[in-house]
N, C-alpha and C. Protein backbone atom coordinates (compact mmCIF):
# COMPACT_ATOMS: atom_id res chain seq x y z
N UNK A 1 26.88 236.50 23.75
CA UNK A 1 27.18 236.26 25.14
C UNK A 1 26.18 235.26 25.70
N UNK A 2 26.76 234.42 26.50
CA UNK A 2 25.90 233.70 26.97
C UNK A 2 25.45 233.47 28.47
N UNK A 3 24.54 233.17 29.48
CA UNK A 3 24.65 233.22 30.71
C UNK A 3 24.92 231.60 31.11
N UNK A 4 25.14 231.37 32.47
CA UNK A 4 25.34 230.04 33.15
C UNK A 4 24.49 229.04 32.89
N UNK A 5 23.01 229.39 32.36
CA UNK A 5 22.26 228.26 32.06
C UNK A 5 22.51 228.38 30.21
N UNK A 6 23.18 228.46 29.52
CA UNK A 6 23.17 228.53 28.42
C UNK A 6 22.25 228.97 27.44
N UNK A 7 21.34 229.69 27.97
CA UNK A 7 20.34 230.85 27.11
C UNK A 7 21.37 231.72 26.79
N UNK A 8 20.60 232.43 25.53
CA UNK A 8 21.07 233.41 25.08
C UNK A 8 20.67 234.93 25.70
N UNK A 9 21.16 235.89 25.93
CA UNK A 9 21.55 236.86 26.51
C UNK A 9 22.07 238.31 26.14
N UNK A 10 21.03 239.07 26.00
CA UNK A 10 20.82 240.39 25.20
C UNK A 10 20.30 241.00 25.74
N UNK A 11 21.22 242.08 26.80
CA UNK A 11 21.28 242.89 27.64
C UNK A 11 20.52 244.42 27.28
N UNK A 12 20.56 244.47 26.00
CA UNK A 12 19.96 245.56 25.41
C UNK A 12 18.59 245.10 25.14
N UNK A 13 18.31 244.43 24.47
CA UNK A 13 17.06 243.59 24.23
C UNK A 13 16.02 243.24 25.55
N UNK A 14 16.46 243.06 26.23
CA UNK A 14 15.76 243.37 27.72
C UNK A 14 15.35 241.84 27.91
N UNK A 15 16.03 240.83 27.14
CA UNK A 15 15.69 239.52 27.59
C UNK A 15 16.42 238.92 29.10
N UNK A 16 15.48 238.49 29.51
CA UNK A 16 16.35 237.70 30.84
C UNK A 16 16.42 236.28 30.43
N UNK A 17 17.13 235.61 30.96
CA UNK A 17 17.45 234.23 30.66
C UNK A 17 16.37 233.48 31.77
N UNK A 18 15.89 232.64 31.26
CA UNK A 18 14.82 231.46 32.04
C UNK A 18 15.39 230.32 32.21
N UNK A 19 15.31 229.43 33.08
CA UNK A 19 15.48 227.89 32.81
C UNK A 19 14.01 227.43 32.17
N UNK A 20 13.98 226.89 31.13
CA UNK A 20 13.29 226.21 30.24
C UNK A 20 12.95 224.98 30.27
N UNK A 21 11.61 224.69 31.20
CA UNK A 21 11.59 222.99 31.37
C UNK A 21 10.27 222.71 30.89
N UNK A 22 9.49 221.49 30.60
CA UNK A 22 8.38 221.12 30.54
C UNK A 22 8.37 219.81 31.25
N UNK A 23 7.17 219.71 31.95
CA UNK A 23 6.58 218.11 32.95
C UNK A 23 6.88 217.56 31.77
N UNK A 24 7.49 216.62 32.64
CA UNK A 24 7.81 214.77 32.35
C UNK A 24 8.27 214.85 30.82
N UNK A 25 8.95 216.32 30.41
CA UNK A 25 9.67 215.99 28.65
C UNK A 25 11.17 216.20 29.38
N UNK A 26 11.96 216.05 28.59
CA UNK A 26 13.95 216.39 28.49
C UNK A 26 13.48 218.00 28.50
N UNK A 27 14.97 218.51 28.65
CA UNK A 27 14.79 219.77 28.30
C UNK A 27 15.27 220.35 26.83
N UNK A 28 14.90 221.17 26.77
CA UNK A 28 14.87 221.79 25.19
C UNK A 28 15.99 221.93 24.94
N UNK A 29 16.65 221.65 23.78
CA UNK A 29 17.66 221.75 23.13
C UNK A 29 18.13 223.61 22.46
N UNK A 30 19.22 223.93 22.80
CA UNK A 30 19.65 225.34 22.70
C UNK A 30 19.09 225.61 20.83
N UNK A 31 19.48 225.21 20.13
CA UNK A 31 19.04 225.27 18.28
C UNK A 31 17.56 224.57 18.04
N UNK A 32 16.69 224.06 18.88
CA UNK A 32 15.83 223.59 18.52
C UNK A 32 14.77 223.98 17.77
N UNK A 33 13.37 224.59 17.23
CA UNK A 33 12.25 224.85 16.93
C UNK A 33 11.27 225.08 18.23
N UNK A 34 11.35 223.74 19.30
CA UNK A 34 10.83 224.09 20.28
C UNK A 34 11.09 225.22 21.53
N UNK A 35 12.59 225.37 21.01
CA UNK A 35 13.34 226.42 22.34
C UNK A 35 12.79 227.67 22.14
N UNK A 36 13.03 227.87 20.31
CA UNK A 36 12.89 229.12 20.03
C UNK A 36 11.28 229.39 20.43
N UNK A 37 10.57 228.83 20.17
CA UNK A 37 8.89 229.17 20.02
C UNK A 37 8.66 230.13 21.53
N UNK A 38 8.78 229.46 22.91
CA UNK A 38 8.58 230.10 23.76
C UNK A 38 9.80 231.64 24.60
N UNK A 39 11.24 230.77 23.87
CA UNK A 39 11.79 232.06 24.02
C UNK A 39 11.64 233.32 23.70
N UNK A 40 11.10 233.50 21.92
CA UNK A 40 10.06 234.62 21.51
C UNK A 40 9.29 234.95 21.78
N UNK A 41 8.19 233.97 22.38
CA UNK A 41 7.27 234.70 23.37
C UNK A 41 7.34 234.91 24.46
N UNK A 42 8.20 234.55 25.13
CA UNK A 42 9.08 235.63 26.40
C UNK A 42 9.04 236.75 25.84
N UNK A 43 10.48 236.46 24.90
CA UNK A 43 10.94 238.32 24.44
C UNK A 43 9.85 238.98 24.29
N UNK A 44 8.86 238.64 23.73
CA UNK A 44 7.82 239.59 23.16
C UNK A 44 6.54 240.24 24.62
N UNK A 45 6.71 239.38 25.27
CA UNK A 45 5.85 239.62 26.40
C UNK A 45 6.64 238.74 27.44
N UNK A 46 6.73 239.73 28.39
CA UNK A 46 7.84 239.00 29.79
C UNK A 46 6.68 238.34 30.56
N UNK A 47 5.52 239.22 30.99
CA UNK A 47 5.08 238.75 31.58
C UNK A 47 4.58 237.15 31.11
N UNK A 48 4.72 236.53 30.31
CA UNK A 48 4.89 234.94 29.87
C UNK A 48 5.63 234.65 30.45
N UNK A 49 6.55 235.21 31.30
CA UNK A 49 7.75 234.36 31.86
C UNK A 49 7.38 233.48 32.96
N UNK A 50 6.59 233.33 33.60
CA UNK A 50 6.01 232.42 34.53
C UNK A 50 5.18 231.29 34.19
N UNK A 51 5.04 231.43 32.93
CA UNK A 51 4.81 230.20 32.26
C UNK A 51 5.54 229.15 31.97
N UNK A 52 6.75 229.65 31.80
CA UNK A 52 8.14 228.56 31.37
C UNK A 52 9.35 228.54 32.36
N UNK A 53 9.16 229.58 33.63
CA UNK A 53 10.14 229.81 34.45
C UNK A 53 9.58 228.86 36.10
N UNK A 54 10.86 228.93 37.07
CA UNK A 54 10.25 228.06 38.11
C UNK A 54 10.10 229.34 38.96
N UNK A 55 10.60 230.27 38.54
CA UNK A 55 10.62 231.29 39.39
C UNK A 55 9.75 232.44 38.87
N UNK A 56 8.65 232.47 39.18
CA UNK A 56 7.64 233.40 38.47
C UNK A 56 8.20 235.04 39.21
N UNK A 57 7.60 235.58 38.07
CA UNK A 57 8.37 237.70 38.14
C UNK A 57 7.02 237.89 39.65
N UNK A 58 8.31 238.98 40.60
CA UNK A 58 7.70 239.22 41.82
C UNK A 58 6.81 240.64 41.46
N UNK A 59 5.55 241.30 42.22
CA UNK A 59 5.06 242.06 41.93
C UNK A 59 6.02 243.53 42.01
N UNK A 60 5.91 244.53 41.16
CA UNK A 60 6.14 245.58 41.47
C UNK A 60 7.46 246.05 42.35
N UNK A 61 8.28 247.15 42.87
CA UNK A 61 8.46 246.96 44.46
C UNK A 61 7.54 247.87 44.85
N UNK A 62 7.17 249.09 44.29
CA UNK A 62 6.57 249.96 44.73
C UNK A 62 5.61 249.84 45.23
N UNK A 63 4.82 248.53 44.98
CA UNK A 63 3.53 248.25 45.30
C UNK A 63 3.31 247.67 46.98
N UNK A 64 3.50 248.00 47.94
CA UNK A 64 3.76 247.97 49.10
C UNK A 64 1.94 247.50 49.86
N UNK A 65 1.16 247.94 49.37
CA UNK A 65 -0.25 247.57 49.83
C UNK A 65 -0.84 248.99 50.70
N UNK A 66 -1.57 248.64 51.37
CA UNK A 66 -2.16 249.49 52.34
C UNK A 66 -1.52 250.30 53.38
N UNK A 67 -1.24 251.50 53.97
CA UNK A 67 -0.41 251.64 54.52
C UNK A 67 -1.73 251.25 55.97
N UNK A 68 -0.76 250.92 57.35
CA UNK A 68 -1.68 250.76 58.47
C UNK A 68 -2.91 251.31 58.66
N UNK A 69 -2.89 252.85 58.47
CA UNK A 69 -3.73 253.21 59.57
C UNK A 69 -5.06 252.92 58.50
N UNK A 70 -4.98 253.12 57.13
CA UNK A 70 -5.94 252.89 56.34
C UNK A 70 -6.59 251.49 56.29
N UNK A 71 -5.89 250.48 55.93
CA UNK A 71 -6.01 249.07 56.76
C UNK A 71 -7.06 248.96 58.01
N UNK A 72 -6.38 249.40 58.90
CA UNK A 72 -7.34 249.46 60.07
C UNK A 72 -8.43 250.28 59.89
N UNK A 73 -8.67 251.38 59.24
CA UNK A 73 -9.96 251.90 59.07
C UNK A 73 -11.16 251.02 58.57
N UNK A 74 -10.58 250.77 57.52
CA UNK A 74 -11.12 249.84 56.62
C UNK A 74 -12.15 248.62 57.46
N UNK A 75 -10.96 247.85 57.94
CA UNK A 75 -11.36 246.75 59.15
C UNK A 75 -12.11 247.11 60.10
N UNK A 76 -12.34 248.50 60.32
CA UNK A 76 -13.24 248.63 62.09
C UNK A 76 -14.62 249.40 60.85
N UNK A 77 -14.68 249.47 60.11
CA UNK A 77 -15.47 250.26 59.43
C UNK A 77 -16.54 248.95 59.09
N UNK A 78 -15.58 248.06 58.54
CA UNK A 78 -16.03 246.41 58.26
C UNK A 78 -17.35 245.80 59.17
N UNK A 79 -16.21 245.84 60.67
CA UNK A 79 -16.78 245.35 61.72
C UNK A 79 -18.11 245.59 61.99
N UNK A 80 -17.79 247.52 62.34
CA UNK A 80 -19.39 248.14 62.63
C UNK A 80 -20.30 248.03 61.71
N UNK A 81 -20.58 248.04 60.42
CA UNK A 81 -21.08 247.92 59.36
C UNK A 81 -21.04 246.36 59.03
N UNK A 82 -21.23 245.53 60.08
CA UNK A 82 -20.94 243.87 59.34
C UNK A 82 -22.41 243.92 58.70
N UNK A 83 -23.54 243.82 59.65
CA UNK A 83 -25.22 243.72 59.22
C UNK A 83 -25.40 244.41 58.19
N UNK A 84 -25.07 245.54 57.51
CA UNK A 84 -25.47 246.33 56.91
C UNK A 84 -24.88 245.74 55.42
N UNK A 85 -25.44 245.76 54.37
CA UNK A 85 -25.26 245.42 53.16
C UNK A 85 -23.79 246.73 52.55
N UNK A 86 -22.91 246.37 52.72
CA UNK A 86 -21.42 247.04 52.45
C UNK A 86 -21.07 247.11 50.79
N UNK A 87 -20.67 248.39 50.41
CA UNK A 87 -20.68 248.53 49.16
C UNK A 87 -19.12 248.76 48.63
N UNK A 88 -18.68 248.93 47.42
CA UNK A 88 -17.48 248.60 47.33
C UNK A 88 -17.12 250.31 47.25
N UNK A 89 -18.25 250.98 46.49
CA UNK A 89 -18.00 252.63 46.45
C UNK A 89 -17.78 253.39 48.15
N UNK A 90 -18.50 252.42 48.99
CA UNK A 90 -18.51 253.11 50.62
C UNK A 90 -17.00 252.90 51.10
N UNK A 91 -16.32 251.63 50.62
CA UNK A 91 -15.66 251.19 51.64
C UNK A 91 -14.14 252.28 51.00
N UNK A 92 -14.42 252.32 49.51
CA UNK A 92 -13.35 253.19 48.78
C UNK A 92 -13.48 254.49 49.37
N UNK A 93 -14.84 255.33 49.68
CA UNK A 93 -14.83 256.72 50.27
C UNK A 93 -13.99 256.21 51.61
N UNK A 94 -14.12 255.52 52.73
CA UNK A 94 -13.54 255.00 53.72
C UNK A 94 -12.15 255.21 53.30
N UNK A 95 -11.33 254.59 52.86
CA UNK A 95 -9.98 254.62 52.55
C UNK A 95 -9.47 255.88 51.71
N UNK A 96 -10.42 256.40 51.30
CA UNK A 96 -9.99 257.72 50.23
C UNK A 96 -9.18 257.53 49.07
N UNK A 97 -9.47 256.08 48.42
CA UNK A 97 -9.05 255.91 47.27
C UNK A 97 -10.03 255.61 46.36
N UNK A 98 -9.79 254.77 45.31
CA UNK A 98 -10.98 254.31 43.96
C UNK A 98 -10.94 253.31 44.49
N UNK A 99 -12.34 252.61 44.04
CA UNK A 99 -12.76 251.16 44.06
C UNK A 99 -11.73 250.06 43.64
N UNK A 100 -10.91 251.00 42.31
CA UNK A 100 -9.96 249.85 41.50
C UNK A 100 -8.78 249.41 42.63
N UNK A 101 -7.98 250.76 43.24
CA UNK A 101 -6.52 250.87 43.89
C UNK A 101 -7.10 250.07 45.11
N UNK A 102 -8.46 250.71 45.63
CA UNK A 102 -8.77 249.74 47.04
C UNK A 102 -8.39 248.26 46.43
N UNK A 103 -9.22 247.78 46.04
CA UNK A 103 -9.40 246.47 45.75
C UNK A 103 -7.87 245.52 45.31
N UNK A 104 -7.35 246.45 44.73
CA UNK A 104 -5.43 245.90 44.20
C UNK A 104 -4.76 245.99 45.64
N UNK A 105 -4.64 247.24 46.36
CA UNK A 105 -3.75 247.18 47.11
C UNK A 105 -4.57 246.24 48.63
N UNK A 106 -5.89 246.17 49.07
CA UNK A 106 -6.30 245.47 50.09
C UNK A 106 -5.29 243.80 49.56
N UNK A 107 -5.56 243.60 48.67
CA UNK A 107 -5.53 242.35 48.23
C UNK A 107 -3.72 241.78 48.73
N UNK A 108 -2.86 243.23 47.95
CA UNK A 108 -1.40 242.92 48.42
C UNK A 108 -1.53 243.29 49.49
N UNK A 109 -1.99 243.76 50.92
CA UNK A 109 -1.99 244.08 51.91
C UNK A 109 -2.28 242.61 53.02
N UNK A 110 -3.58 241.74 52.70
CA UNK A 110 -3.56 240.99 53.13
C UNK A 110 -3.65 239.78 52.60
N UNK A 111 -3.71 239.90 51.12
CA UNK A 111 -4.11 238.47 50.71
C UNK A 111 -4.74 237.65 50.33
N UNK A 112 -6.05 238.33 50.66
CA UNK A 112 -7.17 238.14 50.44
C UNK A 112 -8.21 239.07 49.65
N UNK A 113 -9.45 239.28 49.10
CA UNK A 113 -9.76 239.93 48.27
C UNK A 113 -11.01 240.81 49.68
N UNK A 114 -11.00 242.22 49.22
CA UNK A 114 -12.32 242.65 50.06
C UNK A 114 -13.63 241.75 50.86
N UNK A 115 -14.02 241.07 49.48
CA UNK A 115 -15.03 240.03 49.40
C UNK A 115 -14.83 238.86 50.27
N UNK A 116 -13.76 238.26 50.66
CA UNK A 116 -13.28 237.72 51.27
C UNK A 116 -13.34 237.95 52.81
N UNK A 117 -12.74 238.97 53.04
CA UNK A 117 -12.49 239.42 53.84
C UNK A 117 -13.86 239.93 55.11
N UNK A 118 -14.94 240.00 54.17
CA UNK A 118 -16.40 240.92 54.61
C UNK A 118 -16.88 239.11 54.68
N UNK A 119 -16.51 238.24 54.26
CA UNK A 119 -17.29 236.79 53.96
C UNK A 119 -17.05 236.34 55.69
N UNK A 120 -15.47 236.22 55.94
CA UNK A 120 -14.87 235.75 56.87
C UNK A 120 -15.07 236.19 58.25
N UNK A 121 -15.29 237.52 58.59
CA UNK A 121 -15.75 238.47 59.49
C UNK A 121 -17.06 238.09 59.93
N UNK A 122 -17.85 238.26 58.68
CA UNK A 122 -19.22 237.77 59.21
C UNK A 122 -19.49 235.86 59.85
N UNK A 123 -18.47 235.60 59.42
CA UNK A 123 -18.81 233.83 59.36
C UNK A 123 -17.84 234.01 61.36
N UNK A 124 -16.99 234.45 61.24
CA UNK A 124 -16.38 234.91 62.98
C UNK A 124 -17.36 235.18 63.72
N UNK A 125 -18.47 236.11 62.97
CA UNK A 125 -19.69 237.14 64.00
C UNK A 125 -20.18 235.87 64.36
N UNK A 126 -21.02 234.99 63.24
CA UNK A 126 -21.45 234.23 63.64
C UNK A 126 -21.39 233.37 64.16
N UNK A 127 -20.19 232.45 64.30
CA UNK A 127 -20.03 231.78 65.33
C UNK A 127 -20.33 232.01 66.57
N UNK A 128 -19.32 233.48 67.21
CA UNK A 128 -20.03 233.85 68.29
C UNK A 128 -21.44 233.66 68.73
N UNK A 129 -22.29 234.31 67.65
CA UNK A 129 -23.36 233.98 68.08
C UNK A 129 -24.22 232.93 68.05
N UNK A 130 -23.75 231.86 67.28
CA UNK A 130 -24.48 230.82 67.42
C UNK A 130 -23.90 229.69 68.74
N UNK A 131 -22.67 230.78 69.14
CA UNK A 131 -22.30 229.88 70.90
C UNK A 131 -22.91 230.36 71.84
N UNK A 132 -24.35 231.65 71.80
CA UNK A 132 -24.86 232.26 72.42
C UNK A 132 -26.35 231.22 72.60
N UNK A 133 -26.68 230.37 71.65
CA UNK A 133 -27.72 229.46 71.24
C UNK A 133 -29.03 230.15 71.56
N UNK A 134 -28.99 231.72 71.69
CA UNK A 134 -30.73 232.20 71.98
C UNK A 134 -30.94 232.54 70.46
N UNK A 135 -30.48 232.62 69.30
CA UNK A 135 -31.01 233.08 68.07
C UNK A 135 -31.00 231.37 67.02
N UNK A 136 -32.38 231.48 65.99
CA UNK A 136 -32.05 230.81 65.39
C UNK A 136 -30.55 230.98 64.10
N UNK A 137 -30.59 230.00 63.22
CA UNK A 137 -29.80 229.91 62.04
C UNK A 137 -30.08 231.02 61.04
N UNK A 138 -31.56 231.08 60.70
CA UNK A 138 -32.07 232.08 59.91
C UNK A 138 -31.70 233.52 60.60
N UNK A 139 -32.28 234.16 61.99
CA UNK A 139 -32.06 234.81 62.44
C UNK A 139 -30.21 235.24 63.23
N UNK A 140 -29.38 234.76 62.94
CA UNK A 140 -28.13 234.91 62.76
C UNK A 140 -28.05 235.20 61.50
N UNK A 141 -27.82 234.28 60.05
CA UNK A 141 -27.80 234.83 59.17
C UNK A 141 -27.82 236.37 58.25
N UNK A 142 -29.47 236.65 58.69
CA UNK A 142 -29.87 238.29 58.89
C UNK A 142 -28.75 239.06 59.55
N UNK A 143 -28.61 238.94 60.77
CA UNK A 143 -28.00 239.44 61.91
C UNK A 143 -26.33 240.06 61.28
N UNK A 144 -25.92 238.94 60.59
CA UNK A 144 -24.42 239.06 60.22
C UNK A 144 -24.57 239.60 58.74
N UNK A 145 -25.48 239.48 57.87
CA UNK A 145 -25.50 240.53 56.78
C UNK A 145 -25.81 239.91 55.62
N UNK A 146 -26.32 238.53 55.71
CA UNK A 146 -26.03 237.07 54.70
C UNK A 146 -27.92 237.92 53.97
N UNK A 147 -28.09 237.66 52.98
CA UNK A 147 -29.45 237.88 52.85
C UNK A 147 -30.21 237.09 52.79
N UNK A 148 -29.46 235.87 53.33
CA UNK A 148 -30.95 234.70 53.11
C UNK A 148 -30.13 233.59 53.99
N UNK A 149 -30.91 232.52 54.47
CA UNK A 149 -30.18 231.53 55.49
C UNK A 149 -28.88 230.80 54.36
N UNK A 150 -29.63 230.68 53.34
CA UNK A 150 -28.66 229.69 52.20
C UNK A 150 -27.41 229.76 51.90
N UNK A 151 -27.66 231.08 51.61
CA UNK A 151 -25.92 231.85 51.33
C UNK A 151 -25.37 232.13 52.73
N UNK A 152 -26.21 232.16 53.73
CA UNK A 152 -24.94 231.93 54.84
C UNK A 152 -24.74 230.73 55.48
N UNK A 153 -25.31 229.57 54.95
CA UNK A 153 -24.80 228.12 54.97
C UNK A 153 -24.34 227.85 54.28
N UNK A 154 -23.99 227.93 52.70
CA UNK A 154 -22.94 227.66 51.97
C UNK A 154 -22.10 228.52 52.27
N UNK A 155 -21.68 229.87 52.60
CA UNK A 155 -20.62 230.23 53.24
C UNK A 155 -19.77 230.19 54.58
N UNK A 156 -21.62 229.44 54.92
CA UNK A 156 -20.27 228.99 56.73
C UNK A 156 -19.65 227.53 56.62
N UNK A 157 -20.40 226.97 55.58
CA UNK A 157 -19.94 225.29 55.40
C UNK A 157 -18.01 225.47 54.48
N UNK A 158 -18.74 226.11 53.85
CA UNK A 158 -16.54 226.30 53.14
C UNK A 158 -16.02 227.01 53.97
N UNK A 159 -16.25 227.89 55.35
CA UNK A 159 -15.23 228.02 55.73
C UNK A 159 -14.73 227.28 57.46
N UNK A 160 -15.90 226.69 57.71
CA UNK A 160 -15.73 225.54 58.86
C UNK A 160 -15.80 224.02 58.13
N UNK A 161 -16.26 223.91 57.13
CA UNK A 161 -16.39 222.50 56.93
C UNK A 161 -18.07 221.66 57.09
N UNK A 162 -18.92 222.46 58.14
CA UNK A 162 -19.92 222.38 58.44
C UNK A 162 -20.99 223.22 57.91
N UNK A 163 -22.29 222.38 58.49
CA UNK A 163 -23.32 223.67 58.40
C UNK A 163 -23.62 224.56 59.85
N UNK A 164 -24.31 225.15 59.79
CA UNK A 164 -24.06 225.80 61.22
C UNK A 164 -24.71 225.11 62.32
N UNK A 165 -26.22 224.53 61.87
CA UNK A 165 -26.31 223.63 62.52
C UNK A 165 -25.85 222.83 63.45
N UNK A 166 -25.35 222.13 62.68
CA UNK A 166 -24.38 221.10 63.07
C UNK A 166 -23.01 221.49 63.63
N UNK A 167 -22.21 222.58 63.22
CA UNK A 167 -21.11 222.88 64.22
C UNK A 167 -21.89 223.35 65.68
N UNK A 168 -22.86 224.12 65.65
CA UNK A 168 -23.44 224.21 66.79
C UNK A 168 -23.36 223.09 67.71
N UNK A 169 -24.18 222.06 67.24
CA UNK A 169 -24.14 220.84 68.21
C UNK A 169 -22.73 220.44 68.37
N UNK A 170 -21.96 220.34 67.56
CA UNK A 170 -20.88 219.44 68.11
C UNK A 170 -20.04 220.62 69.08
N UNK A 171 -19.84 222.04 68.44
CA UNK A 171 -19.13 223.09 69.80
C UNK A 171 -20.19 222.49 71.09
N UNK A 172 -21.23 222.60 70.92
CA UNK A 172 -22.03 222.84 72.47
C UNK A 172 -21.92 221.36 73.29
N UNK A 173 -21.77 219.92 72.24
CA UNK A 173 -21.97 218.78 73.02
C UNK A 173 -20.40 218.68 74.18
């Protein structure tokens, strides 16, 4: 049996049919050597299928993410605890799951990874406060949870573009 794109098609076998392309080659010929090579390693492992497909396999359905109210715990737990050096075992007692499920489902929830998420918050705090202009750079840094001025200038520069410094002056001019 064959399907509409002319792969072969073995309903028992649990193969799905792919469109089969490679950059800037023709496409593979149905009897070829080259067809077969990656079609077997489909069959053999699906999850390869996003290697040769345009349509990569969607996650799970079951996997839905965080439900709200845990989400929001999480986030105000974040907030109050920005200064404080945040651990991945605290934030899992917080949600009442494992470190592993936190970390999988935050991620399908928003998108972003924990780490991320605790990076971005603090780099928000700080802005605020460096539109307050009574603290230095170093002393913000501390303030928002960074342990040293450095790492919170290479993390405020990737996510404004700047150093803080310098966004300072140009917000305040």
């Amino acid at each position: 049996m064959r399907s509409e794109m002319g792969a072969p098609w073995n309903a028992g076998a649990g193969l799905v049919p792919i469109q089969l392309s490679r950059r800037g080659m023709p496409p593979l010929e149905l009897g070829s050597p080259e067809f077969r090579g990656p079609w077997i390693e489909v069959a053999r492992n699906p999850t390869q299928a996003s290697r040769y497909s345009d349509n990569p396999p969607k996650p799970p359905g079951n996997c839905k993410g965080l439900d709200n109210l845990r989400l929001e715990r999480i986030t105000e737990y974040i907030r109050v605890h920005l200064s404080n050096q945040l651990s991945l075992e605290e934030l899992a007692s917080v949600a009442c799951l494992s470190h592993f499920h936190l970390c999988r489902m935050f991620k399908i929830s928003t998108g972003q990874t924990l780490h991320q998420c605790v990076t971005r918050l603090r780099i928000e705090r700080s802005q605020k406060l460096l539109l307050q202009n009574r603290l230095s750079v170093a002393e913000i840094a501390v303030a928002v949870g960074f342990g040293d001025q450095s790492r919170f200038t290479c993390a405020f520069r990737r996510f404004t573009g700047l150093p803080p410094a310098e966004w300072r002056r140009m917000i305040m001019s």
